[in-house]
Protein backbone atom coordinates (compact mmCIF):
# COMPACT_ATOMS: atom_id res chain seq x y z
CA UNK A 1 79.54 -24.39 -24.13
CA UNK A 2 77.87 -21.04 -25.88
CA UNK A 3 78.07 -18.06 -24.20
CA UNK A 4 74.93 -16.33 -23.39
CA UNK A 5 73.35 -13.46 -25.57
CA UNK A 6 72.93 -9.97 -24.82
CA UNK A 7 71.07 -7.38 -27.06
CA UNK A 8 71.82 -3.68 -26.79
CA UNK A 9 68.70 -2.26 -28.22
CA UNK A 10 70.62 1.19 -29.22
CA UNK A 11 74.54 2.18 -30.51
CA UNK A 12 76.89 3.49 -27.75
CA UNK A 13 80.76 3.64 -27.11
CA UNK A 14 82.13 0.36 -29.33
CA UNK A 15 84.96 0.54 -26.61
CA UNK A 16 82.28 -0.07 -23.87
CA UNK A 17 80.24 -2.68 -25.83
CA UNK A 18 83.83 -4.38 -26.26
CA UNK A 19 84.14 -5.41 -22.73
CA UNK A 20 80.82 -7.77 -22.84
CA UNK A 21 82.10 -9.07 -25.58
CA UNK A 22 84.51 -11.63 -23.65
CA UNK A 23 81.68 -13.07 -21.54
CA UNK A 24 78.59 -12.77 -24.14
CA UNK A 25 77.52 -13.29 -27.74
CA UNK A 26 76.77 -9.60 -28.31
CA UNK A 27 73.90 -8.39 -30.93
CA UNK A 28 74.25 -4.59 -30.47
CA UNK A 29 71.91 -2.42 -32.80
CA UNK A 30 73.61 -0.33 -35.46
CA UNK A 31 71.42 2.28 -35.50
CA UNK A 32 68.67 3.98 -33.84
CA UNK A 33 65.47 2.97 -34.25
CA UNK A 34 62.25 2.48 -32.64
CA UNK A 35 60.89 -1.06 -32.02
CA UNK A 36 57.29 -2.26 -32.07
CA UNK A 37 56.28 -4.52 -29.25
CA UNK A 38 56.44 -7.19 -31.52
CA UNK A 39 60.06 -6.24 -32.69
CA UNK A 40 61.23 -5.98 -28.93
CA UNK A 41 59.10 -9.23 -28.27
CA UNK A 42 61.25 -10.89 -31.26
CA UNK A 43 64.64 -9.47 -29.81
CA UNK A 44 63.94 -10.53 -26.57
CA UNK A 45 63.10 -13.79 -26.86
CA UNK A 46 66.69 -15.69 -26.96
CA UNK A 47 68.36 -13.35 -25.36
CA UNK A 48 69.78 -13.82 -21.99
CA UNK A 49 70.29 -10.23 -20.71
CA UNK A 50 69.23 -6.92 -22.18
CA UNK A 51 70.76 -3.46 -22.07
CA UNK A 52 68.02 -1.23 -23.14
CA UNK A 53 66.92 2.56 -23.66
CA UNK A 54 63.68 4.45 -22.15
CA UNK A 55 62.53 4.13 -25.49
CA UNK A 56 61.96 0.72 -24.69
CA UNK A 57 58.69 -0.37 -22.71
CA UNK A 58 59.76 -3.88 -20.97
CA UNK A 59 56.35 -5.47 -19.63
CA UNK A 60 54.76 -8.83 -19.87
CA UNK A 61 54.12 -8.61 -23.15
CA UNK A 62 57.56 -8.05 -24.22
CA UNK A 63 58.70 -10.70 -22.01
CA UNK A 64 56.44 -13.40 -22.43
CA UNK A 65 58.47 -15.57 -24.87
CA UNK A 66 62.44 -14.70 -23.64
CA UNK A 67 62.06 -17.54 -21.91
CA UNK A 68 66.07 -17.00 -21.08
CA UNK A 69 66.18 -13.60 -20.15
CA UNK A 70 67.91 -12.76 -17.26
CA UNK A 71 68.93 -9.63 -16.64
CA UNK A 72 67.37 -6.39 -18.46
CA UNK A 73 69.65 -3.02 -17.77
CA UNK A 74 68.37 0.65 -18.34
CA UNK A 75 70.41 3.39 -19.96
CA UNK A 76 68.70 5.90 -17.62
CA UNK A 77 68.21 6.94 -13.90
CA UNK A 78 64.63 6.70 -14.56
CA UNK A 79 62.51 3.22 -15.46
CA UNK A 80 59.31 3.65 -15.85
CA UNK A 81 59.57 2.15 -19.13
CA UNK A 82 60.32 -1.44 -17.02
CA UNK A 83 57.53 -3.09 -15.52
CA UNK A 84 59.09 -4.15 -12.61
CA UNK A 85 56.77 -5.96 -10.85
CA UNK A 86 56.41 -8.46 -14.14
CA UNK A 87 60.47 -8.81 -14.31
CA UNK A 88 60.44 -10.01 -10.57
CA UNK A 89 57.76 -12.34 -11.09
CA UNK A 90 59.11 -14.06 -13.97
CA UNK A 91 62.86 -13.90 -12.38
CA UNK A 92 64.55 -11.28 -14.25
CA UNK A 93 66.85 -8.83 -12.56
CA UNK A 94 66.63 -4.85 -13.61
CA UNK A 95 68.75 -2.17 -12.92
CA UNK A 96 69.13 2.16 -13.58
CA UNK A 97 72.03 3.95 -13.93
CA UNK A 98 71.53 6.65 -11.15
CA UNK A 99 74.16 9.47 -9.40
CA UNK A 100 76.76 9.14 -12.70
CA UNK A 101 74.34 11.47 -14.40
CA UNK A 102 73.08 14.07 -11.21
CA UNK A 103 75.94 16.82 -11.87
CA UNK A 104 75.25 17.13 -15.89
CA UNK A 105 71.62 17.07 -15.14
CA UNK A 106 71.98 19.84 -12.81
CA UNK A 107 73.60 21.85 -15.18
CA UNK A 108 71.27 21.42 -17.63
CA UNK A 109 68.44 22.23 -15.59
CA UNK A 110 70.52 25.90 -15.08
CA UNK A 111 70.91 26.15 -18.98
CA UNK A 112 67.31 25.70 -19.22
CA UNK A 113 65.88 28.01 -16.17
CA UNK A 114 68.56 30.97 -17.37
CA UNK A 115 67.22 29.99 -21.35
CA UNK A 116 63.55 30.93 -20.25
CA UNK A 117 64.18 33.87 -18.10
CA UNK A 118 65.93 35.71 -20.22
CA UNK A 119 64.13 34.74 -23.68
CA UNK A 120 67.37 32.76 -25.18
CA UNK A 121 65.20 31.29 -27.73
CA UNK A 122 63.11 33.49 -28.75
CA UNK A 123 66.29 36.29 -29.47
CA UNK A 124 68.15 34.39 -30.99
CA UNK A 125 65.46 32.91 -33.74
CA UNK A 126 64.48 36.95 -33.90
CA UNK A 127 68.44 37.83 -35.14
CA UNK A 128 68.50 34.78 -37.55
CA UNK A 129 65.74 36.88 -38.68
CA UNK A 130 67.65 39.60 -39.69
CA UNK A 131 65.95 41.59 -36.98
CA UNK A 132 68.35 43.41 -35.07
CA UNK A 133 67.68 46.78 -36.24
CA UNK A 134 64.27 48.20 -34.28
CA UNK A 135 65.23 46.89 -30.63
CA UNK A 136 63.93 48.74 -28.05
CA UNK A 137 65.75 49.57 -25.32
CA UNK A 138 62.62 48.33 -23.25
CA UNK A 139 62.53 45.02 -25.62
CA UNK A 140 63.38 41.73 -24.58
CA UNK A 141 62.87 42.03 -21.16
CA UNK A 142 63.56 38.98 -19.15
CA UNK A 143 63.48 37.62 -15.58
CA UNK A 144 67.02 37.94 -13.68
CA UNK A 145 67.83 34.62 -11.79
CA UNK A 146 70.32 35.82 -9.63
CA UNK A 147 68.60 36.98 -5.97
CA UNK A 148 65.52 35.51 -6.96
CA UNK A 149 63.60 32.30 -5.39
CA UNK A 150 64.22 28.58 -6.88
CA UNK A 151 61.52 26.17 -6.29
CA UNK A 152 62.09 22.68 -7.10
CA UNK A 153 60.07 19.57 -7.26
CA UNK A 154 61.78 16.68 -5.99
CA UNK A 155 64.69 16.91 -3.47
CA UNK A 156 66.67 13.52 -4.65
CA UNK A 157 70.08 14.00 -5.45
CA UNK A 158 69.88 15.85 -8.55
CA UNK A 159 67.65 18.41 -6.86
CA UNK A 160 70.24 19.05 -4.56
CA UNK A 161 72.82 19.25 -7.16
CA UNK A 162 70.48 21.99 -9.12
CA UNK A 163 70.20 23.67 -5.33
CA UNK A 164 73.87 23.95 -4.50
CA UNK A 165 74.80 26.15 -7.68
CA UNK A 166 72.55 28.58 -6.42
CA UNK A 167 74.56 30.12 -3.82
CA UNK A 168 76.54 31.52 -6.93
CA UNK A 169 73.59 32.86 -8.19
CA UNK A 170 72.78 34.15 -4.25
CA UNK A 171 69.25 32.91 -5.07
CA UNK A 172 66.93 31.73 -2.61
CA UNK A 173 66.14 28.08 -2.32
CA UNK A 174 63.04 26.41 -1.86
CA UNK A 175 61.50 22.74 -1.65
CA UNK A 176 59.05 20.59 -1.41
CA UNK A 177 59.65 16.58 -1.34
CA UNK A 178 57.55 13.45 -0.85
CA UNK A 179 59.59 13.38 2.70
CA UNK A 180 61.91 16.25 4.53
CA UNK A 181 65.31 16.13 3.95
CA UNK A 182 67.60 15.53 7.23
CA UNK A 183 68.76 19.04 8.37
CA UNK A 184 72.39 18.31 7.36
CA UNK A 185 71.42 17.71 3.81
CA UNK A 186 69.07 21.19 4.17
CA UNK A 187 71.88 23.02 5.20
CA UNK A 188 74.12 21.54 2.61
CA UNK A 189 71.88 23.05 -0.05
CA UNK A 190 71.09 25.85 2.12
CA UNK A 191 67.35 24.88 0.95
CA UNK A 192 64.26 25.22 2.83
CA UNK A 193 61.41 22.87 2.70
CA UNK A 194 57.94 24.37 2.45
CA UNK A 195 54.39 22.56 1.61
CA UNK A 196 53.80 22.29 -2.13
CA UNK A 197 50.90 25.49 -1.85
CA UNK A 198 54.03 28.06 -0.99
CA UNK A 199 56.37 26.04 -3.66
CA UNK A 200 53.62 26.97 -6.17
CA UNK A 201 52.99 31.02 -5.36
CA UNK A 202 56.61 31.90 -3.58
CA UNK A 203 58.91 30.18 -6.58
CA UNK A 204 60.57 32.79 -9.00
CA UNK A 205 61.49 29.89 -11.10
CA UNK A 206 60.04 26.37 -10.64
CA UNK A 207 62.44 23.36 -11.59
CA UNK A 208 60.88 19.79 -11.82
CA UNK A 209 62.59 16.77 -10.90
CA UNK A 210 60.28 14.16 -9.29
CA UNK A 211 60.15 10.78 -9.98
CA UNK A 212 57.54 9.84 -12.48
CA UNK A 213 54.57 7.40 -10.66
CA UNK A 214 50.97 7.39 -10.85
CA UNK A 215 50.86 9.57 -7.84
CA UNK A 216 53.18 12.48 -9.64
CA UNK A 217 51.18 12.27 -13.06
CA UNK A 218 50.20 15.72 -13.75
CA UNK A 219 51.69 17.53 -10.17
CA UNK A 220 51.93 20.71 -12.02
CA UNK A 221 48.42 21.02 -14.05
CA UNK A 222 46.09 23.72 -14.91
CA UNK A 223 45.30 24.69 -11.06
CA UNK A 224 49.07 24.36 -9.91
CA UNK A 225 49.74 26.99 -13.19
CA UNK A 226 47.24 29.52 -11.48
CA UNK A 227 48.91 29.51 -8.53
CA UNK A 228 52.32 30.54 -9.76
CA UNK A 229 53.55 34.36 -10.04
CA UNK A 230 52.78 35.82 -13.54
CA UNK A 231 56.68 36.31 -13.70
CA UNK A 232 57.66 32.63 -12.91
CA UNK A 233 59.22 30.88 -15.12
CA UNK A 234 59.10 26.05 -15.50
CA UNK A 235 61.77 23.90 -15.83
CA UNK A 236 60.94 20.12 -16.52
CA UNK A 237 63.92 17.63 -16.30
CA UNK A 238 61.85 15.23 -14.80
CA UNK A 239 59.86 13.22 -17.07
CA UNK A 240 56.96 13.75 -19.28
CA UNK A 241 53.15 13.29 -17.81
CA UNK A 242 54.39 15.37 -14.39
CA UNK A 243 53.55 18.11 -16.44
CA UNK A 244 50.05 18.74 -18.32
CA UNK A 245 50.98 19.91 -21.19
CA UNK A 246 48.09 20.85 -22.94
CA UNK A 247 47.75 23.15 -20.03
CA UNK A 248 50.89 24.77 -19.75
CA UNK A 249 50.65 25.66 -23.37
CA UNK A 250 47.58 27.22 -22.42
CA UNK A 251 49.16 28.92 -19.54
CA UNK A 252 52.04 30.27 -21.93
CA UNK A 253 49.74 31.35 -24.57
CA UNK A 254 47.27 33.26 -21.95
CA UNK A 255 50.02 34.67 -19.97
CA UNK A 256 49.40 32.91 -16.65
CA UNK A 257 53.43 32.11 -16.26
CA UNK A 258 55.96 33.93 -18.56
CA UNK A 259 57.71 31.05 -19.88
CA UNK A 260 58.60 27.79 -19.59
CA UNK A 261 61.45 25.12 -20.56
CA UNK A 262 60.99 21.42 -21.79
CA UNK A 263 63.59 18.61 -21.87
CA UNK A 264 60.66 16.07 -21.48
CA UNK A 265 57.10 15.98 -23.01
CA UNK A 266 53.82 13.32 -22.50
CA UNK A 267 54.25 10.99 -25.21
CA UNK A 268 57.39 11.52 -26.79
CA UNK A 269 59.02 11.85 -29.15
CA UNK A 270 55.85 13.22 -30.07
CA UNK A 271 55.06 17.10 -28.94
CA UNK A 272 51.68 18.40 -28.55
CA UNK A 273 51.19 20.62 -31.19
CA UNK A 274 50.17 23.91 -29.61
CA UNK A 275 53.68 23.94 -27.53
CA UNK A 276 55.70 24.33 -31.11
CA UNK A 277 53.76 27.63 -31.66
CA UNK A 278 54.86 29.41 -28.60
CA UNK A 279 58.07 31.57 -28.70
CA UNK A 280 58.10 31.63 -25.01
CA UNK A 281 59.34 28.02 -24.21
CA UNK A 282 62.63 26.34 -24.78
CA UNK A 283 62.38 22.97 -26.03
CA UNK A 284 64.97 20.10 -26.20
CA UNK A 285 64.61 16.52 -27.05
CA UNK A 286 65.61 14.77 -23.61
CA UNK A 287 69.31 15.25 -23.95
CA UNK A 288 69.62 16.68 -19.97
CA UNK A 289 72.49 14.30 -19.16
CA UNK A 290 74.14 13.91 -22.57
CA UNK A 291 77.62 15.36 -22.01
CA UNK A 292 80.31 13.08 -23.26
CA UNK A 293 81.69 11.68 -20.17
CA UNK A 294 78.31 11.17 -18.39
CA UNK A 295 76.67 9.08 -21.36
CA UNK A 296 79.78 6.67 -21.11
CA UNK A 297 79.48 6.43 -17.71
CA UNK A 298 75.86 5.69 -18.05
CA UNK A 299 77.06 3.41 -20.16
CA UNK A 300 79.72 1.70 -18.35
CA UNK A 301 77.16 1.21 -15.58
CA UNK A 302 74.80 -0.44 -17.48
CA UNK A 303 77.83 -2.82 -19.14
CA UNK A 304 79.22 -3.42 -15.27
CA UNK A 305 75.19 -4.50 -13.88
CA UNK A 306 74.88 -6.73 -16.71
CA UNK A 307 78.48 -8.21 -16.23
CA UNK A 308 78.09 -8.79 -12.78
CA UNK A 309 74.90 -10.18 -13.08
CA UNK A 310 76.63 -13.50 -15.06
CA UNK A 311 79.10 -13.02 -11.69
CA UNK A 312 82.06 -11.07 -14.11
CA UNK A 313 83.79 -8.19 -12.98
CA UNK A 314 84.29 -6.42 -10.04
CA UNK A 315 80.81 -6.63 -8.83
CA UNK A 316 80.70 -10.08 -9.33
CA UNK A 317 76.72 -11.29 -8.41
CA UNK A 318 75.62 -8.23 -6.95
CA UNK A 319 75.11 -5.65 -9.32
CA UNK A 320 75.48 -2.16 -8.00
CA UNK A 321 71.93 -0.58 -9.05
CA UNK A 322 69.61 -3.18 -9.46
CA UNK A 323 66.49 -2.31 -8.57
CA UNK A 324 65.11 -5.61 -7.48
CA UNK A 325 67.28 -7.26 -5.57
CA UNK A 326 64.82 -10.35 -4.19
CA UNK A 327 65.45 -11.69 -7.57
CA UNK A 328 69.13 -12.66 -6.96
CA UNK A 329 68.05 -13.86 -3.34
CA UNK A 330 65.61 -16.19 -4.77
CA UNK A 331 68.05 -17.50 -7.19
CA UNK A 332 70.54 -18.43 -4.88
């Protein structure tokens, strides 16, 4: 009897690929590329499971024909790429990889906020210059961090991860979340929740990290931008579209905020134009959990949901972040 087929839309750790490889018929991409919907429609159709980037946009279209499709895994914490209500209906489990990545996140989102305030970019592209000679002693002024209030966005776990280094920093914390946090967790993060109005005008530095729906497209826009301090500096690590960035990069050009720093953007890989012309934001192309040992065990997690999905491994038939777990009940 054949084994089933599972397609791994983009190259990661051979070693971690290798231990599907006992279980399925493996087609694993060789390089990175970008697929069409007809391409991913193509891939999809005789395969029986799926470990995919956020690259790839898994909806009915793309699903129509797989007619023995399974199980579809994401190489990400976020999956708004998967159409989730369309994988339930046609039977086909989905999960993340959440909490493996919430540390390196964290840290990122610190590289980035200490990047903007204190003009990281824009220095160092001025001494590749050859500019050095001529600083003022009153140039390059920047915005300390340390005693200074952090607002963030979005109070899941890596919010509370970006909160807890800030007692280093002895920086105030603030918050504002879809729901309160239990006062444990609060005190834990010694953070204090406030309505999104005093996030916007009390926040030294604002750090995104909400969850990308319908309801959070565009939270920080042109009005939200008005209501920060002059001084205050963005962070997005959420995901592009919570931000308006055609409005930011008005903001930024006009002087509204002082700077800004981008790990996601609205439509990527493409950038809106007017945000590459700014020196004051720091850009990066979504690499906030790419550290070594969190991208393998991203993608160990993704290789153990698909494995137990076919009832291998240690999580044999339950998958440990699947995000629609009916599917299994009405299978069994």
């Amino acid at each position: 009897m054949s084994k089933p087929r599972v397609w791994v839309s983009r190259p990661f750790f051979p070693d971690i690929v290798d231990r599907l490889r006992p279980f399925f018929e493996v087609d694993a991409e060789s390089e990175e590329q970008r697929f069409s919907s007809a391409d991913l429609a193509t891939r999809l159709a005789d395969a029986d499971a799926a470990i995919v980037g956020l690259a790839e946009r898994i909806d009915v279209a793309a699903i129509r024909q797989a007619k023995r499709l399974r199980f579809v895994a994401n190489l990400g914490v976020g999956y708004n790429n998967l159409d989730i209500e369309a994988l339930s209906a046609a039977g086909i489990g989905a999960s993340n990889t959440p909490d493996v990545l919430n540390e390196t996140v964290a840290d990122y989102a610190w590289a980035l906020m200490l990047a903007a305030a204190r003009r990281v970019g824009e220095a160092e592209r001025w001494l590749r210059a050859g500019q050095w000679h001529g600083s003022r002693f009153e140039g390059w002024l920047g915005t300390d961090v340390h005693g200074k209030t952090i607002g963030i966005l979005g109070m899941g776990r890596i919010g509370q991860a970006i909160a807890r280094r800030a007692a280093g920093f002895r920086a105030r914390v603030i918050y504002h979340n879809r729901s309160r946090l239990p006062a444990a967790v609060e005190q834990a993060c010694a953070a204090t929740y406030v309505d999104k109005a005093q996030l916007l005008t009390e926040a030294d530095h604002l750090i995104l990290v909400v969850p990308y729906t319908p309801e959070s497209h565009h939270a920080i826009g042109e009005a939200e931008l008005q209501a920060m301090k002059r001084s205050a500096t963005l962070v997005n690590v959420a995901r592009g579209g919570v931000v308006d960035d055609v409005a930011l990069a008005r903001a930024l050009a006009r002087g509204t905020i002082a700077a800004a720093a981008l790990d996601v953007f609205e439509g990527e890989p493409a950038l809106h134009p007017s945000l590459l012309a700014l020196d004051n934001i720091v850009l990066s192309p979504h690499i906030a959990s790419a550290s070594r040992d969190t991208r393998r065990d991203m993608a160990a997690l993704a290789v153990d949901n698909v494995l137990a999905a076919f009832g291998h491994g240690p999580h044999a038939g339950r998958p440990p972040t699947i995000l629609n777990p009916g599917v299994l009940a009405d299978a069994s």
